[in-house]
Protein backbone atom coordinates (compact mmCIF):
# COMPACT_ATOMS: atom_id res chain seq x y z
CA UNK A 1 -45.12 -51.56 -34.81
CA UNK A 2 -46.72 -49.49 -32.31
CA UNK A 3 -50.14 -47.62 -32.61
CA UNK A 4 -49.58 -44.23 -31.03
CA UNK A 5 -51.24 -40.99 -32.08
CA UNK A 6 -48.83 -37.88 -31.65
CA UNK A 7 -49.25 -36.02 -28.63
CA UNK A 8 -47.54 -33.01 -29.60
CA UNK A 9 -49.40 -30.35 -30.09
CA UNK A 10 -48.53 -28.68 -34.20
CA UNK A 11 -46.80 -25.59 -33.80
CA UNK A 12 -48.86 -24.27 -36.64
CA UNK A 13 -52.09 -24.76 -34.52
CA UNK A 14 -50.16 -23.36 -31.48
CA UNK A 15 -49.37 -20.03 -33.59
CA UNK A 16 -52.63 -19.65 -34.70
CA UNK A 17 -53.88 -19.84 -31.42
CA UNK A 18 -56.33 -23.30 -31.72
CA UNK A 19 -56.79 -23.82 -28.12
CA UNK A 20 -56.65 -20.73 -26.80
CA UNK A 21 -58.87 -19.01 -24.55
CA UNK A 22 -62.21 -16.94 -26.68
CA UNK A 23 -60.89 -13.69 -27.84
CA UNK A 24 -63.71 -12.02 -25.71
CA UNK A 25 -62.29 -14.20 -22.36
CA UNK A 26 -58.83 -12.59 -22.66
CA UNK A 27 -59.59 -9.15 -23.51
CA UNK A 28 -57.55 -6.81 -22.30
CA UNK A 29 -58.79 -3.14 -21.31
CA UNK A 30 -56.12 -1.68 -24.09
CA UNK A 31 -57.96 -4.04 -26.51
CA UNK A 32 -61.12 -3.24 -25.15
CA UNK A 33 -60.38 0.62 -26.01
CA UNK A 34 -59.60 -0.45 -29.72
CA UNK A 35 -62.97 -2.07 -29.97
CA UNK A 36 -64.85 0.48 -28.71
CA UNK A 37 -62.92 2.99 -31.20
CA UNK A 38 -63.66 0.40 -33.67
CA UNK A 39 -67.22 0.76 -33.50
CA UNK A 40 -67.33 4.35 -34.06
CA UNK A 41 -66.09 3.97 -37.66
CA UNK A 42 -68.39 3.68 -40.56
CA UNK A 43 -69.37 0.43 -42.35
CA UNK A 44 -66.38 0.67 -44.88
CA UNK A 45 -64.23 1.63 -42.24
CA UNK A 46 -64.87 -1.38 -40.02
CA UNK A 47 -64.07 -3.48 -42.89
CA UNK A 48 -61.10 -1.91 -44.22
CA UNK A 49 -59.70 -2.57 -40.45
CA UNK A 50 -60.91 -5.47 -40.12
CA UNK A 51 -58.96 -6.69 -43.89
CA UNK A 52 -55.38 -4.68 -42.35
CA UNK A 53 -55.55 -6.71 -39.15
CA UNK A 54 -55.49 -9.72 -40.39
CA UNK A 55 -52.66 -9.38 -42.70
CA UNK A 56 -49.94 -10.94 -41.95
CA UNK A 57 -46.54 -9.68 -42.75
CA UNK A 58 -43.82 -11.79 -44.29
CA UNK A 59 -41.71 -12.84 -41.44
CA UNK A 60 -45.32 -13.76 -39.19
CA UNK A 61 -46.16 -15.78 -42.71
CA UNK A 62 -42.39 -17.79 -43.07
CA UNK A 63 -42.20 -18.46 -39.41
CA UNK A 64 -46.28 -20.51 -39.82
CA UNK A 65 -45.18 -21.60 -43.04
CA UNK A 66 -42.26 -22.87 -41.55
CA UNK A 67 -44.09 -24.37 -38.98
CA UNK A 68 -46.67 -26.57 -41.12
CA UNK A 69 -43.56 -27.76 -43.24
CA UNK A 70 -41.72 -29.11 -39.56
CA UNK A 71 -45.53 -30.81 -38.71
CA UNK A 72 -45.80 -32.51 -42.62
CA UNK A 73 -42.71 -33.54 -42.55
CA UNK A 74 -42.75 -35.30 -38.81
CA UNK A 75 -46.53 -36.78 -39.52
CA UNK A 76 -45.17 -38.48 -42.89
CA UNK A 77 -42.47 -39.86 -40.87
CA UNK A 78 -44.43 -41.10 -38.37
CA UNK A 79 -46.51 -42.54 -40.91
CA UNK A 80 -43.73 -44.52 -43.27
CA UNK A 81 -42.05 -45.23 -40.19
CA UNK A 82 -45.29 -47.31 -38.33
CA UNK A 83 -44.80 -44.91 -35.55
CA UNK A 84 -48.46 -44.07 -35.67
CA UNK A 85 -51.13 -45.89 -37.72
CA UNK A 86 -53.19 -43.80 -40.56
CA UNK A 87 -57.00 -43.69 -39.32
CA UNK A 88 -59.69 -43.95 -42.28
CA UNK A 89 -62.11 -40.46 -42.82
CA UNK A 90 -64.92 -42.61 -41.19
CA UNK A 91 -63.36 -43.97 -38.48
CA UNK A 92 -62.06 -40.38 -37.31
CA UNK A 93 -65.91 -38.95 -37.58
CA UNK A 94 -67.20 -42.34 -35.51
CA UNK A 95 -64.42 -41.78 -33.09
CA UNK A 96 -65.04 -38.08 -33.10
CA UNK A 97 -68.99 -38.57 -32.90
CA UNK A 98 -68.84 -41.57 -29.71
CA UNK A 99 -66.69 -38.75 -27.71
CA UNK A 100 -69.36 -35.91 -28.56
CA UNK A 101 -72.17 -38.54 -27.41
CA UNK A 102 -70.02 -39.35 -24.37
CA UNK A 103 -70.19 -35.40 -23.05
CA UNK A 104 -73.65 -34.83 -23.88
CA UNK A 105 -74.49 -37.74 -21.37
């Protein structure tokens, strides 16, 4: 049974943008103009903006929800197949804390 971690990258991550370049790297000027408009609003203001943008409207919401169901669904495959071997909590953080040691040398 082989040992293989998926390579694929989830298109839920991909839609939400995990990865991607910092929001302040890709500005664009348009965006830039928002911002600026942005901060001349009052306190409430700001935040009822801030709660509309990140709504999400139905169709934006079924096409990640749609998304997450496709990645479930191929990791639990992979998983009661033997495609990929599950990896305890701990050993993930060791793993995860020898690579963060490794780039801090």
């Amino acid at each position: 049974m082989p040992n293989r971690r998926a390579s694929r990258r989830d298109p839920a991550i991909a839609m939400a943008g995990v990865g991607a370049e910092s929001y302040t790297g890709g500005m664009t000027p348009r965006l830039a103009d928002f911002i600026e408009a942005g901060r001349a609003l009052d306190a409430d203001e700001r935040e009822i903006a801030a709660m509309a943008l990140q709504q999400v409207d139905a169709a934006e919401q079924a096409a990640v929800d749609a998304a997450w169901d496709e990645a479930i669904e191929r990791r639990l495959e992979e998983l009661t197949s033997g495609t990929v071997a599950p990896v305890s909590g701990r050993e993930t953080l060791a793993i995860a804390r020898a690579r963060s040691a490794a780039r801090r040398k």
